[in-house]
Protein backbone atom coordinates (compact mmCIF):
# COMPACT_ATOMS: atom_id res chain seq x y z
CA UNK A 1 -3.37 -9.27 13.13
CA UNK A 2 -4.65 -6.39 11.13
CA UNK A 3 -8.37 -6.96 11.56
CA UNK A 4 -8.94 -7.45 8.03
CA UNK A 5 -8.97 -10.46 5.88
CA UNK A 6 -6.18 -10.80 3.74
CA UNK A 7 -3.71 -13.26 2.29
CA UNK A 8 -0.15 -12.83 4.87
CA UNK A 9 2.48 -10.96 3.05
CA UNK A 10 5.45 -13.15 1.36
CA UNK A 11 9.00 -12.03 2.74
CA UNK A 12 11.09 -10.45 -0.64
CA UNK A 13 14.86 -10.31 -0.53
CA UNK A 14 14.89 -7.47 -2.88
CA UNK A 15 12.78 -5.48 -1.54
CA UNK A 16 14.92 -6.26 1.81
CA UNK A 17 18.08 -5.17 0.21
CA UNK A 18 16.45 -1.91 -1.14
CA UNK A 19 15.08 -0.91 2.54
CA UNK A 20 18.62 -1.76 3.47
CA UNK A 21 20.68 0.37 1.24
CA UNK A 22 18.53 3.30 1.88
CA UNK A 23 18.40 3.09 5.52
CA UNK A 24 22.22 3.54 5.36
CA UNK A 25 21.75 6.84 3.87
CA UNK A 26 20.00 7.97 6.44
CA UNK A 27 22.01 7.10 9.52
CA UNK A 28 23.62 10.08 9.84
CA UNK A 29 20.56 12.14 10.70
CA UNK A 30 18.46 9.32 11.04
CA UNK A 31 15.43 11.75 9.76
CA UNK A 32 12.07 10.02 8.38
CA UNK A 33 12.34 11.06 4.94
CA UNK A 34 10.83 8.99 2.29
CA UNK A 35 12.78 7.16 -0.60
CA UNK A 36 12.11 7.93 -4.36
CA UNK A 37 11.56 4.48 -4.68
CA UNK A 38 9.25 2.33 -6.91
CA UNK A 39 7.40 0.67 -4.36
CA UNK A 40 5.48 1.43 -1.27
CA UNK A 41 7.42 2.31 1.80
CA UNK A 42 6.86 2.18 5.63
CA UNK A 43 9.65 4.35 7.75
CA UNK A 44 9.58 4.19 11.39
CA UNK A 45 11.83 4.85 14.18
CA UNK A 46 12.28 2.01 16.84
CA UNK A 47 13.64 0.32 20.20
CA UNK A 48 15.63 -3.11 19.83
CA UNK A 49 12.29 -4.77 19.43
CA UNK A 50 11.22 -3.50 16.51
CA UNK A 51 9.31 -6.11 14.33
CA UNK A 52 6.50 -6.27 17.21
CA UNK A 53 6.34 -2.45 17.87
CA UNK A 54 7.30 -1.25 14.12
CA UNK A 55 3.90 -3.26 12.99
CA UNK A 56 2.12 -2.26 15.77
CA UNK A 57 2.94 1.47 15.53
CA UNK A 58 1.70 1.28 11.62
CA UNK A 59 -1.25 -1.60 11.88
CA UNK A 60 -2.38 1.10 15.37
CA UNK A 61 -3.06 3.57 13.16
CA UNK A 62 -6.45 1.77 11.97
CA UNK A 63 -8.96 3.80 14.01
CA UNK A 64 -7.54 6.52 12.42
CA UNK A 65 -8.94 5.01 9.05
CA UNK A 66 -12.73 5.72 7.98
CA UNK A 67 -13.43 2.99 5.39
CA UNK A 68 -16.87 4.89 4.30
CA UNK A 69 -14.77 7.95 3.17
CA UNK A 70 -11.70 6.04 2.52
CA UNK A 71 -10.24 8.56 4.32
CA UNK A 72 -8.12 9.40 7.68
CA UNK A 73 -11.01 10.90 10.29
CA UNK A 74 -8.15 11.94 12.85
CA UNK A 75 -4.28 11.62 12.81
CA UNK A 76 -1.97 9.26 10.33
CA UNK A 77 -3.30 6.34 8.85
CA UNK A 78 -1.26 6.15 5.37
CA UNK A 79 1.01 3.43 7.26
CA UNK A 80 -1.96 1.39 7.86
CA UNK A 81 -3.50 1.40 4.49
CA UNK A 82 0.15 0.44 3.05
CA UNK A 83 0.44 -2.67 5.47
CA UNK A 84 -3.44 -4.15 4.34
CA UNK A 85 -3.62 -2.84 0.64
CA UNK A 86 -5.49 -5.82 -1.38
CA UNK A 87 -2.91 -5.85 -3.98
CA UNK A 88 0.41 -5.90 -1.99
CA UNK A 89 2.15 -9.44 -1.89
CA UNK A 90 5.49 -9.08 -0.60
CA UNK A 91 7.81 -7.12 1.89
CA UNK A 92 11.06 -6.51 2.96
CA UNK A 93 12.72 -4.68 5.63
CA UNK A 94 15.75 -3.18 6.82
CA UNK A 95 16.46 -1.97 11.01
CA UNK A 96 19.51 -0.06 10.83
CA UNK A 97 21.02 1.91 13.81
CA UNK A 98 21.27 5.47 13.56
CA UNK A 99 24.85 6.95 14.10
CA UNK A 100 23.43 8.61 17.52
CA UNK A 101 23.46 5.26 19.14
CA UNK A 102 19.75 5.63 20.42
CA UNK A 103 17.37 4.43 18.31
CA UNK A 104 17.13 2.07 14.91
CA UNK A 105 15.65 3.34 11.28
CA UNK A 106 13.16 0.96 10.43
CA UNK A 107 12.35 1.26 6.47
CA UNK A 108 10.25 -1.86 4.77
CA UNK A 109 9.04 -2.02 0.90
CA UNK A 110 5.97 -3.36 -0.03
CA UNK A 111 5.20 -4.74 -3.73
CA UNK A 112 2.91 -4.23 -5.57
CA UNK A 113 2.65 -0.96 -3.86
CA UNK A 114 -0.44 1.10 -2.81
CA UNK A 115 -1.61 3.93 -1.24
CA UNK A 116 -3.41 5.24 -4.56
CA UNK A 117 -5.25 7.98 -3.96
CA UNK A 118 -8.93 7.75 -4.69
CA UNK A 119 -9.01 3.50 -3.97
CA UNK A 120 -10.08 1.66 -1.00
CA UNK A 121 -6.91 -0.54 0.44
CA UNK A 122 -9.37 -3.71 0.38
């Protein structure tokens, strides 16, 4: 539930496979850096569990969000914005564990992708 009234996302293969392939180059450090990618992109790192506490980590960040200003009042809430933009349709996601052994790269796509600056998510 991200408090907001939108259509659910549709589950992409694609955009699966892409969050896939680059969360294997990043194993090795298993670093949050972002893609070059053509769509929008969550990264997060997680327990076992991470569908539940991935989302909830990024949907979370909502108080951070001031819709008046359209803009974050205190701490991150670009994750947030990604997962309820009006115009994103579809997702896909990748949990990959990092070469350490203690934790899981989380990396999903979204499509149409969003985060433009200077427009309201919905």
């Amino acid at each position: 539930e991200v408090g907001v009234p939108l259509p659910p996302l549709k589950w992409n293969d694609t955009l699966a496979s892409y969050s896939h392939d680059y969360a294997t180059t990043k194993l090795a450090e298993c670093k949050l850096v972002h893609s070059d990618r053509p769509y929008g992109e969550n990264l997060a790192m997680a327990t076992a569990n991470f569908r539940r506490s991935t989302v909830n980590l990024w949907v979370g960040e909502k108080p951070n969000y001031e819709y008046a200003t359209n803009s974050c009042k205190s701490g991150m809430c670009g994750h947030y914005t990604q997962v309820v933009w009006r115009n994103t349709l579809q997702v896909g996601c990748a949990r990959l564990k990092c070469q350490n052994g203690e934790a899981w790269f989380v990396s999903c796509n979204y499509y149409p992708p969003g985060n433009y600056i200077g427009e309201k998510p919905y």
